[in-house]
PDB file of N, CA and C in Angstrom:
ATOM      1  N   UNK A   1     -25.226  79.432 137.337  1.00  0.00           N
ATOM      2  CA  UNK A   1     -24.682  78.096 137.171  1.00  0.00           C
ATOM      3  C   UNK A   1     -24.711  77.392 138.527  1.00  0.00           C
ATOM      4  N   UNK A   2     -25.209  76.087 138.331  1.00  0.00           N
ATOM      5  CA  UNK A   2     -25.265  74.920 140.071  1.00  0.00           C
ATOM      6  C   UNK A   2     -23.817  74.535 140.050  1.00  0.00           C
ATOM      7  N   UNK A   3     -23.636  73.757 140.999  1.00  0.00           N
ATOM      8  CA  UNK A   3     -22.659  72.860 141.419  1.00  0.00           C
ATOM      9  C   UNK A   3     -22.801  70.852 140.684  1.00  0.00           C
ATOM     10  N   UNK A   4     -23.869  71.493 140.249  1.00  0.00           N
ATOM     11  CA  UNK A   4     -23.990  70.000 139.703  1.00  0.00           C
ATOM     12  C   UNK A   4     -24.929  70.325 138.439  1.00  0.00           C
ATOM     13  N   UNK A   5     -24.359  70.364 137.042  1.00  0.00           N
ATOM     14  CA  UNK A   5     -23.928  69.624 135.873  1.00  0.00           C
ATOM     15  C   UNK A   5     -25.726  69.335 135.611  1.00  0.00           C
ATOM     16  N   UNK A   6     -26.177  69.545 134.671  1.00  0.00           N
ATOM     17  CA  UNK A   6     -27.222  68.150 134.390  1.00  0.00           C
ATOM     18  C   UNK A   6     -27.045  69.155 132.422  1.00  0.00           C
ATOM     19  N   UNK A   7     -27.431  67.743 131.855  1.00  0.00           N
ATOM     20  CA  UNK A   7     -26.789  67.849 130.382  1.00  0.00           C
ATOM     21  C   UNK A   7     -28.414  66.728 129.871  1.00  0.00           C
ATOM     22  N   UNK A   8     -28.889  67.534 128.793  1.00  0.00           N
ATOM     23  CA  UNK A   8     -30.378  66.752 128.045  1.00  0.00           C
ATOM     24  C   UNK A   8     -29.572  65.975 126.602  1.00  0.00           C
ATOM     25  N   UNK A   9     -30.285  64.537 126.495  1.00  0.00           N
ATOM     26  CA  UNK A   9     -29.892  64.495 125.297  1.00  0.00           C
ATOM     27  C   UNK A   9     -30.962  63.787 124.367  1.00  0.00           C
ATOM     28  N   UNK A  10     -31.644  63.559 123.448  1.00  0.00           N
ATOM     29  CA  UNK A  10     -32.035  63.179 122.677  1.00  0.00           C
ATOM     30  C   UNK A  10     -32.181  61.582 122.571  1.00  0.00           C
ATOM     31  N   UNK A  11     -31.297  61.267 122.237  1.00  0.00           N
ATOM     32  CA  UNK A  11     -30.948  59.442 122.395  1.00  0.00           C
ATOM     33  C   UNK A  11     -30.633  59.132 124.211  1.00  0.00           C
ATOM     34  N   UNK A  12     -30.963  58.053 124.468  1.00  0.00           N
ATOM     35  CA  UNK A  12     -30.719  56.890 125.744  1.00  0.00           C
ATOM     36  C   UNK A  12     -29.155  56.791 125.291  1.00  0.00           C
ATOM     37  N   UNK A  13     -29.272  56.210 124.300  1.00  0.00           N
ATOM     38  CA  UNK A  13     -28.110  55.717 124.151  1.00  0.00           C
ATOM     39  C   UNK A  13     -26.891  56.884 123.980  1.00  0.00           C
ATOM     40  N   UNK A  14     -26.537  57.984 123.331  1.00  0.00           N
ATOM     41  CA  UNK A  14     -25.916  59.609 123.834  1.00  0.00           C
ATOM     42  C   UNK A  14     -25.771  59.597 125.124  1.00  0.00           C
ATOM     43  N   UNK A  15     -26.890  59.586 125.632  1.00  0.00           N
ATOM     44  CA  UNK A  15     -26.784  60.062 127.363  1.00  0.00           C
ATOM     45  C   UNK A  15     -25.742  58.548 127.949  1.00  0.00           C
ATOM     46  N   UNK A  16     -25.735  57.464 127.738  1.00  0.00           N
ATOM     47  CA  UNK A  16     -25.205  56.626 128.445  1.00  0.00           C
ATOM     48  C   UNK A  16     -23.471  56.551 127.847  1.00  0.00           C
ATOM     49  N   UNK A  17     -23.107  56.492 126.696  1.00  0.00           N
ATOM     50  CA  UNK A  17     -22.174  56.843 126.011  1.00  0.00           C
ATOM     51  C   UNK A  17     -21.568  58.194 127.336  1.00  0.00           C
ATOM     52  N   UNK A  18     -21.980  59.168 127.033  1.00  0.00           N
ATOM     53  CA  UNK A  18     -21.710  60.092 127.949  1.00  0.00           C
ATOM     54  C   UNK A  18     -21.298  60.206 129.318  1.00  0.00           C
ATOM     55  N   UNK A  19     -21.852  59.890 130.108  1.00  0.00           N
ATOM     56  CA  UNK A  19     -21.824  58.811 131.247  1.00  0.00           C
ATOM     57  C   UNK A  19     -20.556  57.829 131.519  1.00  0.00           C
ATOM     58  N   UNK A  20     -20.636  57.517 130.535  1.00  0.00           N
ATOM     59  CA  UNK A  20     -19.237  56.568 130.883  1.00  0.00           C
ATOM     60  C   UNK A  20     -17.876  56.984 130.279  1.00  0.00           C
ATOM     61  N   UNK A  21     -17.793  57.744 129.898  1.00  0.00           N
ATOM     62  CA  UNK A  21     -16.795  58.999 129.156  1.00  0.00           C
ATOM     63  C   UNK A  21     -16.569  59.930 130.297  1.00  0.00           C
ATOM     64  N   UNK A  22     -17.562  60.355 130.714  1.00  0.00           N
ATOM     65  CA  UNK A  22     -17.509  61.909 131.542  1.00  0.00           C
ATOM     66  C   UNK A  22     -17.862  61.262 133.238  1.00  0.00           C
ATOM     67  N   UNK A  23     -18.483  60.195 133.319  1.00  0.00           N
ATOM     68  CA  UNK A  23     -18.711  60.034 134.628  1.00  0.00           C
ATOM     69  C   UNK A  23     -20.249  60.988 134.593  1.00  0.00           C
ATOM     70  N   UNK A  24     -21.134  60.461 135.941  1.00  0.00           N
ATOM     71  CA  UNK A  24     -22.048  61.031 136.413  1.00  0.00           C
ATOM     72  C   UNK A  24     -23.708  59.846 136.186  1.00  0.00           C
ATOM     73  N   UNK A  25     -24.522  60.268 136.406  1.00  0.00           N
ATOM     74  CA  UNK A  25     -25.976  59.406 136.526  1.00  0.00           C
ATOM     75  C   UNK A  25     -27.223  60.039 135.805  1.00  0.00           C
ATOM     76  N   UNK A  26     -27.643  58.564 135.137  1.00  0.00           N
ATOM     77  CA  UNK A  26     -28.790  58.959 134.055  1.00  0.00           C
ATOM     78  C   UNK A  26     -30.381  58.992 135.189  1.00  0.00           C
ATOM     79  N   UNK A  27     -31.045  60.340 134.375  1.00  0.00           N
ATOM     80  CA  UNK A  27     -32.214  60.605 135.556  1.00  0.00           C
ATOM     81  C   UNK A  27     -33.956  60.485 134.857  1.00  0.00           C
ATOM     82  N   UNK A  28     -34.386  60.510 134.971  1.00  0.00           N
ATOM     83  CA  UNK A  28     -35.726  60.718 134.525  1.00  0.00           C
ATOM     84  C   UNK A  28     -35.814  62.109 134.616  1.00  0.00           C
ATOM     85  N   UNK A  29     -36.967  62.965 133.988  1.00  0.00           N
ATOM     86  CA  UNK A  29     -36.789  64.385 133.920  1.00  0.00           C
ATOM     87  C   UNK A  29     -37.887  64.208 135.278  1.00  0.00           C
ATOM     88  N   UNK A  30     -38.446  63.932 135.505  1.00  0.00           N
ATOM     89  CA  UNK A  30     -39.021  64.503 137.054  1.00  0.00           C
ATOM     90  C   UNK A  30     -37.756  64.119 138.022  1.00  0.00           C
ATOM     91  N   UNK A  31     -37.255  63.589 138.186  1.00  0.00           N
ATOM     92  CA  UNK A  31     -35.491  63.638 138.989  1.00  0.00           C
ATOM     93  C   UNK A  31     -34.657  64.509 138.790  1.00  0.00           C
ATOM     94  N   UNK A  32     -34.785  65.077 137.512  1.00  0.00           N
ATOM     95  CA  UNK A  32     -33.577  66.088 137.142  1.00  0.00           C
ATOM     96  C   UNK A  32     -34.475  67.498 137.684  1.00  0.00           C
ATOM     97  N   UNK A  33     -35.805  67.890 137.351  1.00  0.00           N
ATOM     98  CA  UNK A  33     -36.796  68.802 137.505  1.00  0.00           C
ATOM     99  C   UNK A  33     -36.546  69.144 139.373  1.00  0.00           C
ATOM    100  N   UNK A  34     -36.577  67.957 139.879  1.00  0.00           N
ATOM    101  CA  UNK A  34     -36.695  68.008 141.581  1.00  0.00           C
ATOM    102  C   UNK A  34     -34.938  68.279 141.831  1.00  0.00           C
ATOM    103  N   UNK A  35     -33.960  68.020 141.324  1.00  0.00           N
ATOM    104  CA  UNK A  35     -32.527  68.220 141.063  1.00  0.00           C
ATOM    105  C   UNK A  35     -32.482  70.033 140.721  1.00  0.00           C
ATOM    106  N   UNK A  36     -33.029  70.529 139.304  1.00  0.00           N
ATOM    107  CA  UNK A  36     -32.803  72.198 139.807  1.00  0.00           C
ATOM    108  C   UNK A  36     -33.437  72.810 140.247  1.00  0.00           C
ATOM    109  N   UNK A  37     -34.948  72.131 140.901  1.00  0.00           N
ATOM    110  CA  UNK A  37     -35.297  73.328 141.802  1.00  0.00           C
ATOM    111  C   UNK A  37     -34.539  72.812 143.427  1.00  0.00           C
ATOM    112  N   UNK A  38     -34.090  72.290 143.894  1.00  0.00           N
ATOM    113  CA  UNK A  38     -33.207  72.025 144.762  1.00  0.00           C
ATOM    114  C   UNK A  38     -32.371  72.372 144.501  1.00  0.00           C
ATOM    115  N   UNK A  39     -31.348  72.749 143.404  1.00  0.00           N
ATOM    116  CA  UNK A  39     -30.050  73.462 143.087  1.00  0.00           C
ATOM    117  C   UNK A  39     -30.585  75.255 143.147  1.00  0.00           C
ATOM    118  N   UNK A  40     -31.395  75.586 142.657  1.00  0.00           N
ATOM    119  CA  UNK A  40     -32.151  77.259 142.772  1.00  0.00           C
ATOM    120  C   UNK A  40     -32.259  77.707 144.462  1.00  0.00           C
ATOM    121  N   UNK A  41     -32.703  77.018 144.842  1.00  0.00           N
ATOM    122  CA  UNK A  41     -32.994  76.882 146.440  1.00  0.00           C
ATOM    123  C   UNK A  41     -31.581  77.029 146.883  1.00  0.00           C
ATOM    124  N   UNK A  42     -30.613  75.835 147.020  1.00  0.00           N
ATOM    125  CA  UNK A  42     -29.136  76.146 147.173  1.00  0.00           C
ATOM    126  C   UNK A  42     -28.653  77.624 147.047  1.00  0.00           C
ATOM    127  N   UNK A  43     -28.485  77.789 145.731  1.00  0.00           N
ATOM    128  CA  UNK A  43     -28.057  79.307 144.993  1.00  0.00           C
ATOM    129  C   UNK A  43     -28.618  80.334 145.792  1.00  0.00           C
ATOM    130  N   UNK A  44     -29.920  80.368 146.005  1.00  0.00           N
ATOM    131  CA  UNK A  44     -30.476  81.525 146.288  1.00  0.00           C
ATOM    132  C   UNK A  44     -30.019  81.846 147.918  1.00  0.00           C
ATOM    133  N   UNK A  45     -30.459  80.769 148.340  1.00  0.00           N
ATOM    134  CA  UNK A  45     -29.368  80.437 149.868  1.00  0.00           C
ATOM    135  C   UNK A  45     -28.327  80.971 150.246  1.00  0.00           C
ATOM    136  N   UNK A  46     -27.252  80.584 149.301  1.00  0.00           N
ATOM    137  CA  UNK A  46     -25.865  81.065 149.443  1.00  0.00           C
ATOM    138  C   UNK A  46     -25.719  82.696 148.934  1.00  0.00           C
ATOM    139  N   UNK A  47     -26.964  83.298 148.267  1.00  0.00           N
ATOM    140  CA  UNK A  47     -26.454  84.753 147.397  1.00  0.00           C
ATOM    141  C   UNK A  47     -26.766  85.562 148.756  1.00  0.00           C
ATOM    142  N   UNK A  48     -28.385  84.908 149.361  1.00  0.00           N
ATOM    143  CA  UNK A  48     -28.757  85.838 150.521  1.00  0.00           C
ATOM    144  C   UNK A  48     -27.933  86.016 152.026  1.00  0.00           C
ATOM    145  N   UNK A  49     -27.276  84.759 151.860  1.00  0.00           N
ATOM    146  CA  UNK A  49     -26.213  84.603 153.445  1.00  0.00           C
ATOM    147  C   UNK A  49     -25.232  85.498 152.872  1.00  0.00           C
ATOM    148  N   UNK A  50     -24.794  85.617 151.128  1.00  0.00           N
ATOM    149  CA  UNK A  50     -23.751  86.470 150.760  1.00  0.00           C
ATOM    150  C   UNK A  50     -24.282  88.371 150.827  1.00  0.00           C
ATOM    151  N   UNK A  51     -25.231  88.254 150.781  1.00  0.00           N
ATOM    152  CA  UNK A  51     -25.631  89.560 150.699  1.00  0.00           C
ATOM    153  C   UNK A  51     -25.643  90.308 152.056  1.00  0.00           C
ATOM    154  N   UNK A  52     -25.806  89.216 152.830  1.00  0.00           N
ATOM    155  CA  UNK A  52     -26.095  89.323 154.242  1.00  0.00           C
ATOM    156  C   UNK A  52     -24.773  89.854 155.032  1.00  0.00           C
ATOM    157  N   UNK A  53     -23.732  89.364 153.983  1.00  0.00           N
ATOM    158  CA  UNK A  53     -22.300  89.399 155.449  1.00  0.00           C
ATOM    159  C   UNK A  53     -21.934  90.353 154.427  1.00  0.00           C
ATOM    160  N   UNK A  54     -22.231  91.265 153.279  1.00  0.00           N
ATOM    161  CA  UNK A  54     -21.618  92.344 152.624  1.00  0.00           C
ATOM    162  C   UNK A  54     -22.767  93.721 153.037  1.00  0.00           C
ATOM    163  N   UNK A  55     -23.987  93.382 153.650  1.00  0.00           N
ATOM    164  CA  UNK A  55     -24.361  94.193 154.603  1.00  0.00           C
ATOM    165  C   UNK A  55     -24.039  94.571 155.543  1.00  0.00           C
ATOM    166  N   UNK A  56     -23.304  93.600 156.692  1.00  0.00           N
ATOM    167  CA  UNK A  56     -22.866  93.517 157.549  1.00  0.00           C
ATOM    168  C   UNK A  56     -21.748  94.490 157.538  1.00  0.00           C
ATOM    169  N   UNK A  57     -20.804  93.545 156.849  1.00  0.00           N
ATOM    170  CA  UNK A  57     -19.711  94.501 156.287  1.00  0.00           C
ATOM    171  C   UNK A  57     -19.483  96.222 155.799  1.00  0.00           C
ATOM    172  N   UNK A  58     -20.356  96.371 155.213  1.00  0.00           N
ATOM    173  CA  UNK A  58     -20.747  97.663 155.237  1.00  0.00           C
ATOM    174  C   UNK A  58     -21.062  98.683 156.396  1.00  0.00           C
ATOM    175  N   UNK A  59     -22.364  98.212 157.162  1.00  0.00           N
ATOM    176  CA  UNK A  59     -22.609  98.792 158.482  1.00  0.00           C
ATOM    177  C   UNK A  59     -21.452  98.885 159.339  1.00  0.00           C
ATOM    178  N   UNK A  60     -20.467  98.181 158.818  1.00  0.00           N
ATOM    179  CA  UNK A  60     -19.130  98.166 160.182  1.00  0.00           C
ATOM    180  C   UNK A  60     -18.389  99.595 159.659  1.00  0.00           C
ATOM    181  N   UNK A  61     -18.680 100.172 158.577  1.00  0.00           N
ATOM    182  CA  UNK A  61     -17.451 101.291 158.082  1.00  0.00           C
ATOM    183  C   UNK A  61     -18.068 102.508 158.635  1.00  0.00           C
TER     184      UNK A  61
END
């Protein structure tokens, strides 16, 4: 799971309804596409700096 939300819908009009209920911004799918591979990148980021300081952590015992 990202930090940022993205939700598909069928109708323009669903997605904007939505939007103004829930808050947030309507995208084109090449915006949303460039949105999770920039969110994957993030994730993967944060698992390897996490893996990194529970290595660390380890080598110290």
């Amino acid at each position: 799971m990202t930090k940022q939300p993205k939700w598909a819908f069928a109708k323009e009009e669903d997605a904007k309804t939505f939007t103004k209920e829930n808050g947030g911004t309507l995208a084109t799918f090449d915006q949303v596409m460039k949105a999770a591979y920039d969110d994957m990148y993030q994730d993967t980021k944060m698992l390897r700096e996490k893996r990194k300081m529970m290595r660390m952590k380890m080598d110290k015992k």
